[in-house]
C-alpha atoms as a PDB file:
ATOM      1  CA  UNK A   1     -15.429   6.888 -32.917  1.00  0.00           C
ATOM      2  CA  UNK A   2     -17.250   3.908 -34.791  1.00  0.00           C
ATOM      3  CA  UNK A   3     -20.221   2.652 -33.739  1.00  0.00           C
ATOM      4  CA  UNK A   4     -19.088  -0.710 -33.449  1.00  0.00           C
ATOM      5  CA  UNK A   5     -15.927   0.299 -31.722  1.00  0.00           C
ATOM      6  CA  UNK A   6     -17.995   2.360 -29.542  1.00  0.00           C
ATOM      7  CA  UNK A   7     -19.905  -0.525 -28.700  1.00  0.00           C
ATOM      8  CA  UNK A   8     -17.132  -2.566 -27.755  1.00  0.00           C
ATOM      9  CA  UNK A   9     -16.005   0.077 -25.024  1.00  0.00           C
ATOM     10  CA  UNK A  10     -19.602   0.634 -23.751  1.00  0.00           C
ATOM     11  CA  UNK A  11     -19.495  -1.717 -21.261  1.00  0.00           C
ATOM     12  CA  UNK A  12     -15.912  -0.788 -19.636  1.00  0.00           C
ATOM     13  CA  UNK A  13     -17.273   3.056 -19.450  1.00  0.00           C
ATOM     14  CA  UNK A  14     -20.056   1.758 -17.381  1.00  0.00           C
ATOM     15  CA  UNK A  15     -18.369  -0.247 -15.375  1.00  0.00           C
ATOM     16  CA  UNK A  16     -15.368   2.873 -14.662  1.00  0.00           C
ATOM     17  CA  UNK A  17     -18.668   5.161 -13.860  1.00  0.00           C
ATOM     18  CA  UNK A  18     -20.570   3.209 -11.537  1.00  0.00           C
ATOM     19  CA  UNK A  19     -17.085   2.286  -9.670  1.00  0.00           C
ATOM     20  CA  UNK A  20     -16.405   5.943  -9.516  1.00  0.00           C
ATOM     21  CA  UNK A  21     -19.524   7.638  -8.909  1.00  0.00           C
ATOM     22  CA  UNK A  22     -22.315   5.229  -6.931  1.00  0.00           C
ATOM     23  CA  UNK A  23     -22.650   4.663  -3.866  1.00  0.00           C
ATOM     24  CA  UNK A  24     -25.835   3.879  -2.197  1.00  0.00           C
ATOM     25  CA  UNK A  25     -26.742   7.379  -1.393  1.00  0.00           C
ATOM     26  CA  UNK A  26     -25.538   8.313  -4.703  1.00  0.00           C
ATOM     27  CA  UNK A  27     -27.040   6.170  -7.057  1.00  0.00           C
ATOM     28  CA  UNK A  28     -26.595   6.706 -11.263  1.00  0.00           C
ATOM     29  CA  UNK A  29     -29.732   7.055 -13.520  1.00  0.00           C
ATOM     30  CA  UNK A  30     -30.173   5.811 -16.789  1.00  0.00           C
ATOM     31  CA  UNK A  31     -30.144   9.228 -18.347  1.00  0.00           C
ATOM     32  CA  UNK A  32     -27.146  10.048 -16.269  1.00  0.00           C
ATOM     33  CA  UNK A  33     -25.225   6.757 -18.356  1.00  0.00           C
ATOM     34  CA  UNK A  34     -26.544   7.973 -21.263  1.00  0.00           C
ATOM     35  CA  UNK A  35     -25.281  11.124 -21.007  1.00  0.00           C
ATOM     36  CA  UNK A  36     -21.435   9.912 -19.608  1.00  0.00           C
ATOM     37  CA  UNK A  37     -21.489   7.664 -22.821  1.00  0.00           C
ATOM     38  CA  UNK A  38     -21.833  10.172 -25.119  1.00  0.00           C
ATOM     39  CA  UNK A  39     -19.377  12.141 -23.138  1.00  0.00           C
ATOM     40  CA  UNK A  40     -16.710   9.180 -24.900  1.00  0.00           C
ATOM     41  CA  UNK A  41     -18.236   9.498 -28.343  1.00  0.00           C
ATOM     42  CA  UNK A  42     -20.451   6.325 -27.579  1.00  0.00           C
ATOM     43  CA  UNK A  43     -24.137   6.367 -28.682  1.00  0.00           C
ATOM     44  CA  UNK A  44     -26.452   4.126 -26.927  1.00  0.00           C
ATOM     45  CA  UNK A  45     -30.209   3.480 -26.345  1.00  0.00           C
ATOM     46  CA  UNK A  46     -31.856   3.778 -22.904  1.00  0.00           C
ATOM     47  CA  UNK A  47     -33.104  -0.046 -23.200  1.00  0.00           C
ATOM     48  CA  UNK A  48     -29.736  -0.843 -24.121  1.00  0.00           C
ATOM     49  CA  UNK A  49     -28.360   0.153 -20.986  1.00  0.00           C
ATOM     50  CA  UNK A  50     -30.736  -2.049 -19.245  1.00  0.00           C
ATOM     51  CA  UNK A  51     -29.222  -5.196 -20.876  1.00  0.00           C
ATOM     52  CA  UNK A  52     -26.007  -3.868 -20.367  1.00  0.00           C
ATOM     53  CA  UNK A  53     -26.607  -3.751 -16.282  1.00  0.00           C
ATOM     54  CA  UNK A  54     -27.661  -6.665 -16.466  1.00  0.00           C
ATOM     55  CA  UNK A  55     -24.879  -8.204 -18.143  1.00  0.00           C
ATOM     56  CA  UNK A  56     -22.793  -6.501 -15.432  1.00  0.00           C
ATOM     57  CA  UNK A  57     -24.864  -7.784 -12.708  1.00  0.00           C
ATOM     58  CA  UNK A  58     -23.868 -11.316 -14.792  1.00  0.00           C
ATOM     59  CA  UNK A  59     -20.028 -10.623 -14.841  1.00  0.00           C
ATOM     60  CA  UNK A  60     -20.145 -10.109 -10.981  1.00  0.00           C
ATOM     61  CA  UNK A  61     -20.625  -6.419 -10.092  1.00  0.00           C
ATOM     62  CA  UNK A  62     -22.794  -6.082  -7.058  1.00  0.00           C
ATOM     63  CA  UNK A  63     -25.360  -3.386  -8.625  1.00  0.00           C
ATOM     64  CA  UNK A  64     -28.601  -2.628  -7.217  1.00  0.00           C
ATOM     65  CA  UNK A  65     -31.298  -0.398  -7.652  1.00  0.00           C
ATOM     66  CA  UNK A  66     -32.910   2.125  -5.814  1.00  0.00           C
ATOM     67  CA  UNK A  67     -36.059   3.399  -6.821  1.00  0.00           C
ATOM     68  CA  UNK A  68     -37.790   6.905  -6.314  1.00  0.00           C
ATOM     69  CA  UNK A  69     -36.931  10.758  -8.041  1.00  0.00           C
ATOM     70  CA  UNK A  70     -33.391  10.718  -7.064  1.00  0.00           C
ATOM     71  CA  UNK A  71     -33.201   6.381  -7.463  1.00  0.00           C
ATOM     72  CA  UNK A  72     -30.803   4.705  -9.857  1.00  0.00           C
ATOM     73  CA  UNK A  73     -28.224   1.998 -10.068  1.00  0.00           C
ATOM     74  CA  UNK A  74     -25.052   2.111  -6.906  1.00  0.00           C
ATOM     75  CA  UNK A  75     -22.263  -0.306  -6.767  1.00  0.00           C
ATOM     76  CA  UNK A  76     -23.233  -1.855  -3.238  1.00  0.00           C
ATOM     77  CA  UNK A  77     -20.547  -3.638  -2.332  1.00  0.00           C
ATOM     78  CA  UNK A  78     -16.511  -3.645  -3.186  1.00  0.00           C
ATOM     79  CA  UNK A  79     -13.288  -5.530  -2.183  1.00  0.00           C
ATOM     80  CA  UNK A  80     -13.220  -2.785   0.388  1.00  0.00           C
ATOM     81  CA  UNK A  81     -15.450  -1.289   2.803  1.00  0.00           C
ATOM     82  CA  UNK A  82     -15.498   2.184   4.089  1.00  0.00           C
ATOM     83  CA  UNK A  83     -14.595   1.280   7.305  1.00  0.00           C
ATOM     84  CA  UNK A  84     -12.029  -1.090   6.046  1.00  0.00           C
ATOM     85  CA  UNK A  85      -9.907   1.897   4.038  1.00  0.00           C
ATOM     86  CA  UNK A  86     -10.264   4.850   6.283  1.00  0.00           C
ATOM     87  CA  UNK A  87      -8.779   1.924   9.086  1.00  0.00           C
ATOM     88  CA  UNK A  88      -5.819   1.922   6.076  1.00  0.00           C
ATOM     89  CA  UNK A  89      -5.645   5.143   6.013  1.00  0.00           C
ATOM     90  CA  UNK A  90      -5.260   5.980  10.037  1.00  0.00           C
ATOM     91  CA  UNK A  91      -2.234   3.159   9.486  1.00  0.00           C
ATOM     92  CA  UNK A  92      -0.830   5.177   6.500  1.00  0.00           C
ATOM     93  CA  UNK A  93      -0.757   8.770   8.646  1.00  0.00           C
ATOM     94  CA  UNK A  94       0.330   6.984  11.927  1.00  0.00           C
ATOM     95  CA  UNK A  95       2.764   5.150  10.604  1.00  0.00           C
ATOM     96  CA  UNK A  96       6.161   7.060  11.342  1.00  0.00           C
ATOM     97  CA  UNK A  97       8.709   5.394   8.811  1.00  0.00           C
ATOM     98  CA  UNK A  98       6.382   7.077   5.935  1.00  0.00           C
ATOM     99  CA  UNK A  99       7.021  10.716   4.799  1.00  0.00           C
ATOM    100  CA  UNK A 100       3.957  12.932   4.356  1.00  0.00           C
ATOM    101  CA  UNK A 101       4.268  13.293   0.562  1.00  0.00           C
ATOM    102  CA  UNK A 102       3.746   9.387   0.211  1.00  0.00           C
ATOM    103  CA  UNK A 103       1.431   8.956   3.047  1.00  0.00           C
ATOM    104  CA  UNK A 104      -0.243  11.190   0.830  1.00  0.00           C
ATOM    105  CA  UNK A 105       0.341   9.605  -1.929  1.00  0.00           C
ATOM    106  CA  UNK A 106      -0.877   6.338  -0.510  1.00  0.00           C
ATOM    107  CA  UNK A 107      -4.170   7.589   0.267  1.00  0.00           C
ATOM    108  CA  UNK A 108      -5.072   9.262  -2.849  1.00  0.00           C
ATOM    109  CA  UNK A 109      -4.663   5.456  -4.402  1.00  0.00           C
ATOM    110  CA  UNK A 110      -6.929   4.274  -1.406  1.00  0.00           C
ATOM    111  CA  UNK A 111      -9.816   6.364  -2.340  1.00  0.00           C
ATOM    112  CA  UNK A 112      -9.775   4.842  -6.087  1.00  0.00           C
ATOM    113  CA  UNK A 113     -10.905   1.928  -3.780  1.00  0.00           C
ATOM    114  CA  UNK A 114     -14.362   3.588  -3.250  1.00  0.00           C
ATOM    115  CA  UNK A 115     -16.174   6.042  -5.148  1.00  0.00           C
ATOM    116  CA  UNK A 116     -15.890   9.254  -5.753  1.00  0.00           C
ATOM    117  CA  UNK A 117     -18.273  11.201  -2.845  1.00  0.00           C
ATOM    118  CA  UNK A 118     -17.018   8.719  -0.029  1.00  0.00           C
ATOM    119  CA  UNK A 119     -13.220   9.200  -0.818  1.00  0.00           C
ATOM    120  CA  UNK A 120     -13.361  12.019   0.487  1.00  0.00           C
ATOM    121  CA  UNK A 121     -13.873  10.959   3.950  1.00  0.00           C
ATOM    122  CA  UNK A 122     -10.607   9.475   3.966  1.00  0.00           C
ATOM    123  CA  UNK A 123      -8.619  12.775   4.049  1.00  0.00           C
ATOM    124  CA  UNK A 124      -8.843  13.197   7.424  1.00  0.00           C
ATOM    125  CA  UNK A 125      -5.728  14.057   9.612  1.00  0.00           C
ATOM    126  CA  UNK A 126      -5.016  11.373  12.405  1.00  0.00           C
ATOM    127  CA  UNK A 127      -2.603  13.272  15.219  1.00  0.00           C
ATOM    128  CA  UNK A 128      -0.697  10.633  17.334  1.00  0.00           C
ATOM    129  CA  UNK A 129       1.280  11.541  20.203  1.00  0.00           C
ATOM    130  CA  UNK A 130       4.855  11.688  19.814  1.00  0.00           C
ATOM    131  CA  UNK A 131       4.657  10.646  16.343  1.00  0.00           C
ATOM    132  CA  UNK A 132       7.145  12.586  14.282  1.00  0.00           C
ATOM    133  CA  UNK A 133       7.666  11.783  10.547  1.00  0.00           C
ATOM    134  CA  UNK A 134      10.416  10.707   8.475  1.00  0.00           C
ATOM    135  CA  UNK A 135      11.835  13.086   5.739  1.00  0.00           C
ATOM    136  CA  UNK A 136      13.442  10.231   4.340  1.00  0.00           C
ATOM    137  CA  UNK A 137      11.673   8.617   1.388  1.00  0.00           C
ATOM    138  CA  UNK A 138      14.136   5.992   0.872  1.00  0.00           C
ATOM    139  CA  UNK A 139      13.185   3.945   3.662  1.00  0.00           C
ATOM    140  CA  UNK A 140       9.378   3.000   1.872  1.00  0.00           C
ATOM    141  CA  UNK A 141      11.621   0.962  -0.608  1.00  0.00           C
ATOM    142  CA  UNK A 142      13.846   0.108   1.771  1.00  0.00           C
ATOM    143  CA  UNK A 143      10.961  -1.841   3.718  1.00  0.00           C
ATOM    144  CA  UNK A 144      10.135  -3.490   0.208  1.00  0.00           C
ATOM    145  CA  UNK A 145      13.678  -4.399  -0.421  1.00  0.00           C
ATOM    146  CA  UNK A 146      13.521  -6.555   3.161  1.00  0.00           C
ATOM    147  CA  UNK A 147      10.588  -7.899   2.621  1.00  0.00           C
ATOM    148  CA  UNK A 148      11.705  -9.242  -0.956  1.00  0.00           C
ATOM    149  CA  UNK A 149      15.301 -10.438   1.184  1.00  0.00           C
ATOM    150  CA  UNK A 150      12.944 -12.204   3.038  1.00  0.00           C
ATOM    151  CA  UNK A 151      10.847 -13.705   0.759  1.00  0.00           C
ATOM    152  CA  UNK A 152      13.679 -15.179  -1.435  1.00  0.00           C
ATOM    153  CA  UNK A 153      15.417 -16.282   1.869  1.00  0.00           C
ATOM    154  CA  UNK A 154      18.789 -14.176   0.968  1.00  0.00           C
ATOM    155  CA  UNK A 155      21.162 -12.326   2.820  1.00  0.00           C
ATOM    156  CA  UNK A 156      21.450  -8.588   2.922  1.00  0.00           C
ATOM    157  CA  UNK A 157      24.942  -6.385   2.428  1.00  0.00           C
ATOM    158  CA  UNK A 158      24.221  -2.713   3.517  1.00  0.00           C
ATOM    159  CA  UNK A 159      26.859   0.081   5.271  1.00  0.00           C
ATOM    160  CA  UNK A 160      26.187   2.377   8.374  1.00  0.00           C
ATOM    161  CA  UNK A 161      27.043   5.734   8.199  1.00  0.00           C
ATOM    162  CA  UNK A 162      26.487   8.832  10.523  1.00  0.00           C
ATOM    163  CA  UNK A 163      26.163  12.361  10.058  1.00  0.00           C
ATOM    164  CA  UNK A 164      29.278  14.604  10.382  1.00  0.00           C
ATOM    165  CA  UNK A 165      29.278  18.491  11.642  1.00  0.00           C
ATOM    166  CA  UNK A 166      29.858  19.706   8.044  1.00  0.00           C
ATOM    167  CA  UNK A 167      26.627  18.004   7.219  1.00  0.00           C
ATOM    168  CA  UNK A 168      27.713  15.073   5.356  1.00  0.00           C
ATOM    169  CA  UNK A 169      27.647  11.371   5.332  1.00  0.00           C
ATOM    170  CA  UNK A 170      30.460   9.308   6.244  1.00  0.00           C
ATOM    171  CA  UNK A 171      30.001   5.591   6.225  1.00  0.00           C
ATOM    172  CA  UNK A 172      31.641   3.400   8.700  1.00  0.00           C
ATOM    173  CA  UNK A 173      34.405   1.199   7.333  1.00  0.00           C
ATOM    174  CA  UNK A 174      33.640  -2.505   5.474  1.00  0.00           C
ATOM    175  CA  UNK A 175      30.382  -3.979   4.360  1.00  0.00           C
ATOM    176  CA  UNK A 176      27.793  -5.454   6.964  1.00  0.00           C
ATOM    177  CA  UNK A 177      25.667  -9.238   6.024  1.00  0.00           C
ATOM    178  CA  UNK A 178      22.758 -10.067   7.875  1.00  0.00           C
ATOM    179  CA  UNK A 179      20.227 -12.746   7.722  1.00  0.00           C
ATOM    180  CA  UNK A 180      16.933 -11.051   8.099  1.00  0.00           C
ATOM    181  CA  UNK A 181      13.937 -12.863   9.396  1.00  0.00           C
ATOM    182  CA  UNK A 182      10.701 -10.648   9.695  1.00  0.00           C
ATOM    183  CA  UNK A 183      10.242  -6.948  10.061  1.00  0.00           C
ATOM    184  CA  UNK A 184       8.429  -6.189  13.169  1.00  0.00           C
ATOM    185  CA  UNK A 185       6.364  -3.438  14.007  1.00  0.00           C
ATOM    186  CA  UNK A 186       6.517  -1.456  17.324  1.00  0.00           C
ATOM    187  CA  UNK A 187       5.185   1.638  18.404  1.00  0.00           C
ATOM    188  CA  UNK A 188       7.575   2.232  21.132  1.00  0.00           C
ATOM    189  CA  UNK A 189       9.954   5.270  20.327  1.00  0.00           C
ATOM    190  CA  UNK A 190      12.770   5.105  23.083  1.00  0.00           C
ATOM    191  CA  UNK A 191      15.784   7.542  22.951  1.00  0.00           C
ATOM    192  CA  UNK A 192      18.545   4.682  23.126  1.00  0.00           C
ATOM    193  CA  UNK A 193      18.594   1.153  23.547  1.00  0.00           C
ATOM    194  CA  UNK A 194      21.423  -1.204  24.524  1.00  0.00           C
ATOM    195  CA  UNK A 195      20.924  -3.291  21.228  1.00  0.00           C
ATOM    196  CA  UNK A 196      19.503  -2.388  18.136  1.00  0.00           C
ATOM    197  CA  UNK A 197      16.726  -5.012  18.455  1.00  0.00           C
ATOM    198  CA  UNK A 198      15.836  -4.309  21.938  1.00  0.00           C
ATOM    199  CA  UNK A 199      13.455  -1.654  20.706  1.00  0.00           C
ATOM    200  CA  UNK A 200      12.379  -2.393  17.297  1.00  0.00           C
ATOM    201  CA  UNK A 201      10.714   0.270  14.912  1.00  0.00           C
ATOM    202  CA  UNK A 202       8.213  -0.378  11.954  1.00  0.00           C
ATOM    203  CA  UNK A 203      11.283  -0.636   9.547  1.00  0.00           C
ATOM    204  CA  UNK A 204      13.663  -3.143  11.762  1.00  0.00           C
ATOM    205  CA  UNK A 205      15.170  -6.411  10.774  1.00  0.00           C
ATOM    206  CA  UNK A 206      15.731  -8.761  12.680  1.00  0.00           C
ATOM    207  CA  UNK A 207      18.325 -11.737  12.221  1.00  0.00           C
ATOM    208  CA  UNK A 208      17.952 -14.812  12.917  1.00  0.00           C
ATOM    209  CA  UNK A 209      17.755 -18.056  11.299  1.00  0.00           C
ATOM    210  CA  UNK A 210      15.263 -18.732   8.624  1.00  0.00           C
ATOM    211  CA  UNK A 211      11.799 -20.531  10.330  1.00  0.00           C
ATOM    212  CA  UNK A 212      12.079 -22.653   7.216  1.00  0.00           C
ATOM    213  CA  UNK A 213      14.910 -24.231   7.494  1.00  0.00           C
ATOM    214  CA  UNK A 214      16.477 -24.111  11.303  1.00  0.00           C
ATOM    215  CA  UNK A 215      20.367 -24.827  11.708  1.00  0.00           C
ATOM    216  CA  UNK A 216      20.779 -28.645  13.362  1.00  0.00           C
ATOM    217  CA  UNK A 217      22.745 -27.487  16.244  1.00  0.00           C
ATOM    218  CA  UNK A 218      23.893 -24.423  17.211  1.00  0.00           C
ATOM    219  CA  UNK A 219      27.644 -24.230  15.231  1.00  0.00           C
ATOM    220  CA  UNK A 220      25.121 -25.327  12.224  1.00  0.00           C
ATOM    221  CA  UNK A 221      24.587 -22.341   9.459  1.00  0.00           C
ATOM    222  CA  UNK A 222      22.908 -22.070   6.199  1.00  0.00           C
ATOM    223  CA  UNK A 223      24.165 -20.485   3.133  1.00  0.00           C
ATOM    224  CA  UNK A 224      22.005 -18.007   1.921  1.00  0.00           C
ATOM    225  CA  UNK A 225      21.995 -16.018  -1.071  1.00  0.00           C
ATOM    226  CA  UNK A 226      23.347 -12.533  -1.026  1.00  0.00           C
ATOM    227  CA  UNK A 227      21.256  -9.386  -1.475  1.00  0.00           C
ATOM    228  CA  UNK A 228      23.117  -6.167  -1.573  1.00  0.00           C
ATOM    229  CA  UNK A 229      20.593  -3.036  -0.934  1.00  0.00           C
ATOM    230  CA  UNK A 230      21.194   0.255  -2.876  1.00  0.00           C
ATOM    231  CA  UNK A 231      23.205   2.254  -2.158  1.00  0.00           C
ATOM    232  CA  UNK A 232      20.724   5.439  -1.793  1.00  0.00           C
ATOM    233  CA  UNK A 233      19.480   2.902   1.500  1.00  0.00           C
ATOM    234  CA  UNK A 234      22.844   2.147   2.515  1.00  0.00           C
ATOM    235  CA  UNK A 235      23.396   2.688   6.363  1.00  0.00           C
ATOM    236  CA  UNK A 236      19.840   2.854   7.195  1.00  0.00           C
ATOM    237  CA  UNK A 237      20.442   2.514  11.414  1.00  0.00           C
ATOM    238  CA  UNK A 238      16.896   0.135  11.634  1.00  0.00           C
ATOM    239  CA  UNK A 239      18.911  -3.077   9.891  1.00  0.00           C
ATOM    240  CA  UNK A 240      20.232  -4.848  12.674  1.00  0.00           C
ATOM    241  CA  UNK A 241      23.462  -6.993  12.566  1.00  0.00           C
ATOM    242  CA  UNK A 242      24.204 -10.168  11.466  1.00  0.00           C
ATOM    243  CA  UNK A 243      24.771 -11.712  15.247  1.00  0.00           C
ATOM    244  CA  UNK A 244      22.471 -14.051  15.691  1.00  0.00           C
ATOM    245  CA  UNK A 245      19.904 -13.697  18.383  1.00  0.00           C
ATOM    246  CA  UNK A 246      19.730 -15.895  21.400  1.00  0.00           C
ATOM    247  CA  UNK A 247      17.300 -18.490  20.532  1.00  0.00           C
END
């Protein structure tokens, strides 16, 4: 690599190793830098990297320095705490309407949050009661698909279907609009319910009118613009219909 190229990327590589590897009980020498630079082809001077902190420091990085044999320069604070991602992280295992594989997924992305040593007190296992699972990995997009329905204020199409004895799917007859208005999170798990919003789960949507815009009188209705969810999500059971609710 060129020099000058090299110098243009100097500052990026220190900013990628003292996001990934500081902390404040594991702080980065000079020698350390040095050493990672050259690891990239870059060649630098050790009161080079001193201005280059600094101008770090300048941009808005939070580094400090820690003196002593084992001192050096440690990221001290980020857009997320410690605490703040391994509480992410117990919501990420808990949460039921997640499979394992992206749960897992999830938190491998939350520990790019912190730095290396300390993202590894996020893979803990968090056991709650009751809790099973989905196997379903459909249903983390389907959640996104709602929440964009609800965003843009549009109406969603979607089928039910139920399982048959030979295995299969068979969807129920016609299409199925609803209006949906938030998703709403409950930990309840029930066995049956007399409506499908009497006991809503993490992934349910309820109908009702928008908040933004509520109908004059009762007989009043909206048009809304039609959303029709894949069809890999079609006849997901947490949608709810699109009666409206009593108000």
């Amino acid at each position: 690599m060129a020099r000058s190229e090299g110098q243009k990327l100097k500052l990026l590589y220190l900013k990628e190793l003292l996001e990934q590897e500081s902390d404040e009980r594991h702080p980065v020498n000079v020698q350390k830098m040095l050493e990672y630079l050259a690891s990239h082809g870059i060649e630098a001077e050790r009161k080079a990297i001193y201005s280059d902190i600094a101008c770090l420091q300048e941009y808005g990085m939070d580094l400090l320095h820690k003196s002593g044999k084992y001192g050096g320069y440690f990221l001290a604070s980020r857009a997320f705490e410690l605490p703040e991602l391994k509480l992410l992280v117990d919501a990420v295992q808990s949460s039921r309407f997640l499979t394992t594989k992206k749960s897992l997924e999830l938190i491998e992305k939350l520990g790019c949050l912190t730095s290396c040593h300390e993202a590894g007190s996020l893979k803990r296992q968090v056991v709650v009661s009751g809790r099973v699972k989905t196997m379903v990995e459909s249903i983390y997009y389907l959640v996104d698909e709602l929440q964009e329905a609800i965003a843009q204020n549009s109406q969603i199409t979607f089928r039910y279907f139920e399982w048959g004895a030979d295995g299969k799917r068979h969807f129920r007859p016609g299409l199925y609009e609803a209006s949906p208005y938030a998703l709403v999170w409950d930990n309840k798990t029930t066995t049956s319910s007399p409506t499908p919003s009497a006991t809503a789960s993490p992934t349910t949507a309820w109908t009702r009118w928008p908040k933004s815009a509520p109908p004059a009188s009762p007989g009043a209705s909206r048009p809304r613009q039609k959303s029709s969810l894949p069809q890999h999500m079609a006849g997901m059971s947490s949608v709810c219909s699109a009666e409206r609710p009593p108000l």
